[in-house]
Structures are given as structure tokens and as C-alpha cells.
C-alpha atoms as a PDB file:
ATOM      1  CA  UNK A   1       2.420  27.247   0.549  1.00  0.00           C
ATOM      2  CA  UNK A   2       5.517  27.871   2.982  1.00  0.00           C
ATOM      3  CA  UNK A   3       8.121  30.485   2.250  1.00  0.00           C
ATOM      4  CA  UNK A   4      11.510  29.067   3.047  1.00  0.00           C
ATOM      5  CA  UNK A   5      14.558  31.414   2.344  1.00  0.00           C
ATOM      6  CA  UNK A   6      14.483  33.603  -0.837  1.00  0.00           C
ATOM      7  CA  UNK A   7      13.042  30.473  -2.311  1.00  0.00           C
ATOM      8  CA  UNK A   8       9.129  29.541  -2.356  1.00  0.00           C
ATOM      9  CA  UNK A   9       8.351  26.040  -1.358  1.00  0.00           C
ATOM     10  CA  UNK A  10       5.058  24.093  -2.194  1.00  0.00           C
ATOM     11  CA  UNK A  11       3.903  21.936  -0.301  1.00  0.00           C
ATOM     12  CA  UNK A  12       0.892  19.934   0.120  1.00  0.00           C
ATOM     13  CA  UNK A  13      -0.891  16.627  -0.144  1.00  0.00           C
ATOM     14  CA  UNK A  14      -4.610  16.466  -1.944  1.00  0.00           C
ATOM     15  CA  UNK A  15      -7.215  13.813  -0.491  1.00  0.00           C
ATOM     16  CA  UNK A  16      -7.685  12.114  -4.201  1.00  0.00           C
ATOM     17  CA  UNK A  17      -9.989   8.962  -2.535  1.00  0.00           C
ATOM     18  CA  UNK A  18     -11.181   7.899   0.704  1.00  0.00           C
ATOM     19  CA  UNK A  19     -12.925   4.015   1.136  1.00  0.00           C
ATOM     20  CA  UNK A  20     -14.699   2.115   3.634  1.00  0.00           C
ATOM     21  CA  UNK A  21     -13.909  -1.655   3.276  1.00  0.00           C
ATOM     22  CA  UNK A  22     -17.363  -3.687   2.555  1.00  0.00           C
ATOM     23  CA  UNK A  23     -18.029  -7.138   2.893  1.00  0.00           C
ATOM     24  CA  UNK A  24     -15.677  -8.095  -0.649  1.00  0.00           C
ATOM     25  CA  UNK A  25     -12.711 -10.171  -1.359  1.00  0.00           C
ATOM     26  CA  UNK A  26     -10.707  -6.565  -2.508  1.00  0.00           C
ATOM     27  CA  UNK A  27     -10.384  -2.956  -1.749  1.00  0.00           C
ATOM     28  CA  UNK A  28      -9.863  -1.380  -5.235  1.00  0.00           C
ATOM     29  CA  UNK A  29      -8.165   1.757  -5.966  1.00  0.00           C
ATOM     30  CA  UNK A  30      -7.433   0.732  -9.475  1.00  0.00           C
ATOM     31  CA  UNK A  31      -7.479   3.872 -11.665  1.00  0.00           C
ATOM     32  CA  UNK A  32      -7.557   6.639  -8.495  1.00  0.00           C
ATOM     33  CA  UNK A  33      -3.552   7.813  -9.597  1.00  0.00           C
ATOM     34  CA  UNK A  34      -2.936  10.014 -12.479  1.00  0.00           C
ATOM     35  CA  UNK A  35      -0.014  12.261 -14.208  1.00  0.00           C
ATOM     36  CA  UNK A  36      -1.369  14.964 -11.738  1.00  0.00           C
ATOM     37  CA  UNK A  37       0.528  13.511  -9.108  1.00  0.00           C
ATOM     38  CA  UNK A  38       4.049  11.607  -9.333  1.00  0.00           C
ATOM     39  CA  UNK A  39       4.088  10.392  -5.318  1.00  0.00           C
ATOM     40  CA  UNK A  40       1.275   8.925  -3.290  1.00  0.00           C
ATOM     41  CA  UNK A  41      -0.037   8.126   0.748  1.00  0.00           C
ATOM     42  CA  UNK A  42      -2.068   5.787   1.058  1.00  0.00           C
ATOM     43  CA  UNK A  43      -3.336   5.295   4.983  1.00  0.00           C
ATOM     44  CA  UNK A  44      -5.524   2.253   6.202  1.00  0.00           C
ATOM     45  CA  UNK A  45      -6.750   2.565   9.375  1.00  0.00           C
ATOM     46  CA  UNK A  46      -8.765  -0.190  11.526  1.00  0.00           C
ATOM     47  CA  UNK A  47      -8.881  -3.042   8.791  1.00  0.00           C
ATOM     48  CA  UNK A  48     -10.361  -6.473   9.653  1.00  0.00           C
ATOM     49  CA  UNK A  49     -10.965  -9.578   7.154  1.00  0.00           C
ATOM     50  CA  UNK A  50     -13.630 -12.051   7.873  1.00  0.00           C
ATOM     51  CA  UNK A  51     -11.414 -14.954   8.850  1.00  0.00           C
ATOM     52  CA  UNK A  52      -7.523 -14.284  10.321  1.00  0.00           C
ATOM     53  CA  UNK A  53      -5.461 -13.461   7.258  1.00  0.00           C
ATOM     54  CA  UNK A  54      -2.658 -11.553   5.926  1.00  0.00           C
ATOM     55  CA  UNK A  55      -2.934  -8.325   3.882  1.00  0.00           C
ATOM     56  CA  UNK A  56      -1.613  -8.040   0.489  1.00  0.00           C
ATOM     57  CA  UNK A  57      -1.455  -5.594  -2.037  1.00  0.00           C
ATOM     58  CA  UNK A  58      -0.577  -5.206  -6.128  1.00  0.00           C
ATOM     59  CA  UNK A  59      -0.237  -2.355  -7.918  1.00  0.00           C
ATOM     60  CA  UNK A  60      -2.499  -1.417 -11.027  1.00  0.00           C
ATOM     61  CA  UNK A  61      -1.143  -0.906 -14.558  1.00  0.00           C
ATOM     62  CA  UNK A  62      -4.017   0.572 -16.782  1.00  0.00           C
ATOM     63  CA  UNK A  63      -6.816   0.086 -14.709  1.00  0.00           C
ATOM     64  CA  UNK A  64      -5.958  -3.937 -13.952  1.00  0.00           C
ATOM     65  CA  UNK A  65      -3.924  -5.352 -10.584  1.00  0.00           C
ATOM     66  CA  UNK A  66      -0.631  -6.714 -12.146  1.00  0.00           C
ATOM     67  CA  UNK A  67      -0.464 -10.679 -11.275  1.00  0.00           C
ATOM     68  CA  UNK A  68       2.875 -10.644 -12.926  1.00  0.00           C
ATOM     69  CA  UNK A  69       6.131 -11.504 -11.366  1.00  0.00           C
ATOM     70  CA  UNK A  70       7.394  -7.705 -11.145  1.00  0.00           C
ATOM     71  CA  UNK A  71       7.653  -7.025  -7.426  1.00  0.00           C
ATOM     72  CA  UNK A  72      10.659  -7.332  -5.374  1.00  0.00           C
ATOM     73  CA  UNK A  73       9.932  -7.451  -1.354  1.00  0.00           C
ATOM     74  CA  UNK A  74      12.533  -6.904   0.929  1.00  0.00           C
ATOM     75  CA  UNK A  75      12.093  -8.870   4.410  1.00  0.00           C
ATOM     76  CA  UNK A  76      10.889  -6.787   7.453  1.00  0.00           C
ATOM     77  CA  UNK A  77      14.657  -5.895   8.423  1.00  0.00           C
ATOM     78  CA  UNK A  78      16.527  -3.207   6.863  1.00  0.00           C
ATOM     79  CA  UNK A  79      19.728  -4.182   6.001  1.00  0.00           C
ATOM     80  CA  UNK A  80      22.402  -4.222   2.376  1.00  0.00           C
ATOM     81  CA  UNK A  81      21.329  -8.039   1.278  1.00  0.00           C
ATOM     82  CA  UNK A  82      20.136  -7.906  -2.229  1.00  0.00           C
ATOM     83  CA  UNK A  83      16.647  -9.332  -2.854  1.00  0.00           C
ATOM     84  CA  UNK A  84      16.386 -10.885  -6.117  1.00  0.00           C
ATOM     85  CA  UNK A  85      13.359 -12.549  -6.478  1.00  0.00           C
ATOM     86  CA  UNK A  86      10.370 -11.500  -8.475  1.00  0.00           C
ATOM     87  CA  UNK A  87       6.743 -12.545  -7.132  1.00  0.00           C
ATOM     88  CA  UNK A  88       3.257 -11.157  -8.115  1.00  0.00           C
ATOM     89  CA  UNK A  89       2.621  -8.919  -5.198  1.00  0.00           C
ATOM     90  CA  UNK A  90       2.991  -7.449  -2.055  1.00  0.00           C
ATOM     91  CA  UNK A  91       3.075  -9.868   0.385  1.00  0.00           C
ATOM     92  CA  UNK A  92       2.226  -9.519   4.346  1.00  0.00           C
ATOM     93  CA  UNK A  93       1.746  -6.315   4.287  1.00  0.00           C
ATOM     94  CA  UNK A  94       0.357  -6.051   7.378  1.00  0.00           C
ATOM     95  CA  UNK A  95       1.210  -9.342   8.455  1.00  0.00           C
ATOM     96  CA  UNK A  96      -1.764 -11.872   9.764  1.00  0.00           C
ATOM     97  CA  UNK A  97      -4.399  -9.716  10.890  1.00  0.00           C
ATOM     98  CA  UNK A  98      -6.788 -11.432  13.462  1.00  0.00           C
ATOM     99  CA  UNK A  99     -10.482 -11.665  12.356  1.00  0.00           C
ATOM    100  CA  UNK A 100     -11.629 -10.601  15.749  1.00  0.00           C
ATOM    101  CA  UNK A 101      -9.250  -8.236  17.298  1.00  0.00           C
ATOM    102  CA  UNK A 102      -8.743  -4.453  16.913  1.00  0.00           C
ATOM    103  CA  UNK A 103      -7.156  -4.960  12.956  1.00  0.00           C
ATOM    104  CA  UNK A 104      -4.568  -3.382  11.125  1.00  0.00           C
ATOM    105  CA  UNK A 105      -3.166   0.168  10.286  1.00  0.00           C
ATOM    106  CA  UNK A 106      -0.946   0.844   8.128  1.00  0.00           C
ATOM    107  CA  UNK A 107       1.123   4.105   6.615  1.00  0.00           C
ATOM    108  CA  UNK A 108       1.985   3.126   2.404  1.00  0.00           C
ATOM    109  CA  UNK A 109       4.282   5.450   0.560  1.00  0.00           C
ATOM    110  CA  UNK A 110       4.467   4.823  -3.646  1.00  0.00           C
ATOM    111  CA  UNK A 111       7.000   6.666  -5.432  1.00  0.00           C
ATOM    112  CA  UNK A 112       7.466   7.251  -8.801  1.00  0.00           C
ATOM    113  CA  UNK A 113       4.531   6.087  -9.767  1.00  0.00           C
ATOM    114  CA  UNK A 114       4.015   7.602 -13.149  1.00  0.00           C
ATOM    115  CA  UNK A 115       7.717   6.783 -14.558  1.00  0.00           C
ATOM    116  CA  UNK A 116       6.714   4.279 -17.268  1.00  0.00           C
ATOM    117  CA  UNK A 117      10.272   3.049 -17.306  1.00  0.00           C
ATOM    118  CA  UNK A 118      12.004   3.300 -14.310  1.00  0.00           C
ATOM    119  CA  UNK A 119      11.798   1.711 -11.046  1.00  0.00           C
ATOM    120  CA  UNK A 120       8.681   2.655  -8.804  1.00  0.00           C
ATOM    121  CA  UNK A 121       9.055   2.315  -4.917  1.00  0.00           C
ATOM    122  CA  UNK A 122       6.544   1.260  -2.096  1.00  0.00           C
ATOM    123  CA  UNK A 123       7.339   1.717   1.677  1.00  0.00           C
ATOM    124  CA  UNK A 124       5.112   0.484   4.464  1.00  0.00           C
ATOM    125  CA  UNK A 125       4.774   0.703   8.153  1.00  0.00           C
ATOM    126  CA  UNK A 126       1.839  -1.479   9.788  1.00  0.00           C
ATOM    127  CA  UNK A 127       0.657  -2.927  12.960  1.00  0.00           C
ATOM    128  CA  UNK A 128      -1.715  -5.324  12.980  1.00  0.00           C
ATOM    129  CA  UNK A 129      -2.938  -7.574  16.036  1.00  0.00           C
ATOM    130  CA  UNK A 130      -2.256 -11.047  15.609  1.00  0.00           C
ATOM    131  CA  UNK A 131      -3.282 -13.095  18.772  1.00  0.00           C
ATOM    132  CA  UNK A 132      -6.003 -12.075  21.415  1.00  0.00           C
ATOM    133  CA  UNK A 133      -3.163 -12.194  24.157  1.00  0.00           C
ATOM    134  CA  UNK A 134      -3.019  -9.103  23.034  1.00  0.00           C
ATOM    135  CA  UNK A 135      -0.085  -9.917  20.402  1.00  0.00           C
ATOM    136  CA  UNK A 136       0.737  -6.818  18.274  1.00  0.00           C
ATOM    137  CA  UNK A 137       2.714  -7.136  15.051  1.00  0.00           C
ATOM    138  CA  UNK A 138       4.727  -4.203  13.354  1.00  0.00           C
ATOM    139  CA  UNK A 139       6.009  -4.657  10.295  1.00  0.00           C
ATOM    140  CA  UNK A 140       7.930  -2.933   7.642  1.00  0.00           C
ATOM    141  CA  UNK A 141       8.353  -3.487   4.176  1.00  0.00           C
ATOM    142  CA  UNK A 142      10.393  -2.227   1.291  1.00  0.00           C
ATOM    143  CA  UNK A 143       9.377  -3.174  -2.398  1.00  0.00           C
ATOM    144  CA  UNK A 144      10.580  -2.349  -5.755  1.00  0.00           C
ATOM    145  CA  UNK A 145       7.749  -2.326  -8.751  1.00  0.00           C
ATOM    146  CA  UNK A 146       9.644  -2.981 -12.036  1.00  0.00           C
ATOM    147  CA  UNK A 147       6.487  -2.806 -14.033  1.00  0.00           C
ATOM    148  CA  UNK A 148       6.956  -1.261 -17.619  1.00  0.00           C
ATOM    149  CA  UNK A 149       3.874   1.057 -17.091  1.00  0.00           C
ATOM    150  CA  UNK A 150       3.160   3.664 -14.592  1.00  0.00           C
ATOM    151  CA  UNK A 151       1.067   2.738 -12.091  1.00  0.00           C
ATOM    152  CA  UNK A 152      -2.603   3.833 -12.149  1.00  0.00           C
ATOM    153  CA  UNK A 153      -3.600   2.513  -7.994  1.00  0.00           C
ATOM    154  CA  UNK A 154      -3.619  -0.412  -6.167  1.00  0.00           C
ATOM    155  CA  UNK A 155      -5.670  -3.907  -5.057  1.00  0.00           C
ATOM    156  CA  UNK A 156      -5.678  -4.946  -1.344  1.00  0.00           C
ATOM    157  CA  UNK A 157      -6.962  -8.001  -0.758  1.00  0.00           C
ATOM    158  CA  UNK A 158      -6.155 -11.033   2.062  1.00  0.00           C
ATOM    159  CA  UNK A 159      -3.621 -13.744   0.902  1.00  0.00           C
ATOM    160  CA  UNK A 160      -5.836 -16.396   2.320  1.00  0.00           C
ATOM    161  CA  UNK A 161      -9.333 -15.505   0.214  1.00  0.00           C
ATOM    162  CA  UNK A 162     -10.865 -14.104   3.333  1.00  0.00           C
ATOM    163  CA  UNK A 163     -13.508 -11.093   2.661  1.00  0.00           C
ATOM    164  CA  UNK A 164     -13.290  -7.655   4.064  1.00  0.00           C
ATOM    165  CA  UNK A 165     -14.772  -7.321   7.588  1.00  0.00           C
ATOM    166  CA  UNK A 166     -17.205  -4.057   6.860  1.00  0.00           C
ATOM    167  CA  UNK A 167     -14.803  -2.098   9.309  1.00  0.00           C
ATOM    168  CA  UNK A 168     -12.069   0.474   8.956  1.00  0.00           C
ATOM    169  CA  UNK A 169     -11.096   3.050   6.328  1.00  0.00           C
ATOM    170  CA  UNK A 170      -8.372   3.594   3.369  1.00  0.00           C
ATOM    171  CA  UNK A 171      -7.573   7.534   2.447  1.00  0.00           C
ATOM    172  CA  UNK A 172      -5.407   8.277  -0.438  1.00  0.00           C
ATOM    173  CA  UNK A 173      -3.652  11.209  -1.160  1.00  0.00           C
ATOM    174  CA  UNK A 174      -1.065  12.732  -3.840  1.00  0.00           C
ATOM    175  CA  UNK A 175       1.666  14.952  -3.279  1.00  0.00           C
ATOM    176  CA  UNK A 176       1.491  17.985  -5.435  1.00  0.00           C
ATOM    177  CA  UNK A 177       4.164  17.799  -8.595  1.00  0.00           C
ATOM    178  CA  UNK A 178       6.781  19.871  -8.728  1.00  0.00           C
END
């Protein structure tokens, strides 16, 4: 707690769930959110797939990753152009991680996450190394979840099928409610 002005301030973050990757075709976090907390972090650190891939993630409505068409990603520049179009997940989220190299990190802010009928926000910053030159990647992304439940956690899996590489670490954490 931080006393700012007159006024009293919480603040705070709670570790909630903290996962090393195994050898598995997903990292679940399906039911690790809750009406205790309306905001999430999620940080991956050090994450490797079996074969070069790309990292993707989709949300969890009631325990299950949502397949549905209900996520709008914006493209890795920030700028005013509308996205429109729905697909069924996060896509590149980390861009194509290579099998062999150091892996991929990445800093994932959900908002609104319990709102069960209005719009629910993801932000991401990752860096992920793509070619043994050394080639290093960092990406940003911007989504919009216009699922019509709250969301419970999260899937991350590799777009191409690859498995987990039994390397790195995912900690989750909720802001406090005000």
C-alpha cells in the first residue's frame, strides 16, 4: 500500500500461477483467472518449441480455449487503421521462435477480463530469436476479445503443431480490484 496525497492508493499484483513448459503441444492456464481480479500479467520468459514455430495464444471462456472467430489482431505497427477481421486466436505472438536458439520472452497484459459483455483487451511485447545469425524479432501486438463471457485464462500453443521444448517459464499475476 502507497499513500499518495490525502488519498490512499492500493497497489499490488498477486503471483496467481507460475508454469514450466513440458514436452506438450499447449501451455494451459485455462481456469487460473477469477472475479478476484479484473486485470492480468502474464510473463513468459525463455520459451522454445521442438521444431521452429510461431507462438499463439486463445483465451479461455469457462474452462475451454475459444476456437471461435472472436479475436481482432492488430498488425505489429501502431497506427488509426481499423482492423476488422475476426479469426480464432492470437496469432504470432511472439513471432517464429527458432527451435534451437535462446527462445522467446514475452510481457502479456489482459484487461477486462471478467466483463461478460464488453470488450476485453490483450497487449503484448515479445522478442523472440528467429535465425542463428543471431536474428532477433520484437514484436507487438494489440487484440480485441469480443467473447460474450469473461475470460477464465489462456492456451499457448505453436501455430505449426510443434511441442513445447521442456525450457523456460510462464508467471501469472492479477492486479488487485479496486
Amino acid at each position: 500500500t502507497s499513500l499518495v496525497g490525502s488519498g490512499n492508493i492500493q497497489t499490488g499484483m498477486t503471483l496467481l500461477a507460475t508454469l514450466t513448459p513440458t514436452a506438450a503441444a499447449n501451455v494451459d492456464f485455462l481456469t487460473t483467472f477469477s472475479s478476484t481480479y479484473d486485470s492480468y500479467l502474464v510473463i513468459g520468459e525463455g520459451l522454445l518449441p521442438s521444431a521452429d514455430d510461431s507462438l499463439n495464444l486463445r483465451f479461455a471462456a469457462s474452462g475451454a480455449a475459444d476456437t471461435g472467430s472472436n479475436y481482432v489482431v492488430s498488425s505489429s505497427a501502431l497506427d488509426s487503421t481499423a482492423v476488422t477481421t475476426l479469426i480464432t486466436s492470437v496469432t504470432s505472438l511472439a513471432g517464429t521462435v527458432l527451435s534451437t536458439g535462446r527462445g522467446g520472452c514475452f510481457v502479456l497484459t489482459v484487461v477486462n477480463a471478467n466483463d461478460a459483455t464488453n470488450l476485453k483487451m490483450l497487449s503484448s511485447f515479445s522478442i523472440s530469436q528467429t535465425s542463428a545469425v543471431p536474428g532477433f524479432v520484437p514484436r507487438y501486438r494489440c487484440v480485441a476479445y469480443i467473447g460474450a463471457n469473461a475470460i477464465s485464462g489462456f492456451r499457448l500453443y505453436w501455430s505449426g503443431g510443434a511441442n513445447f521444448a521442456a525450457s523456460g517459464k510462464v508467471r501469472v499475476y492479477g492486479y488487485f480490484n479496486s
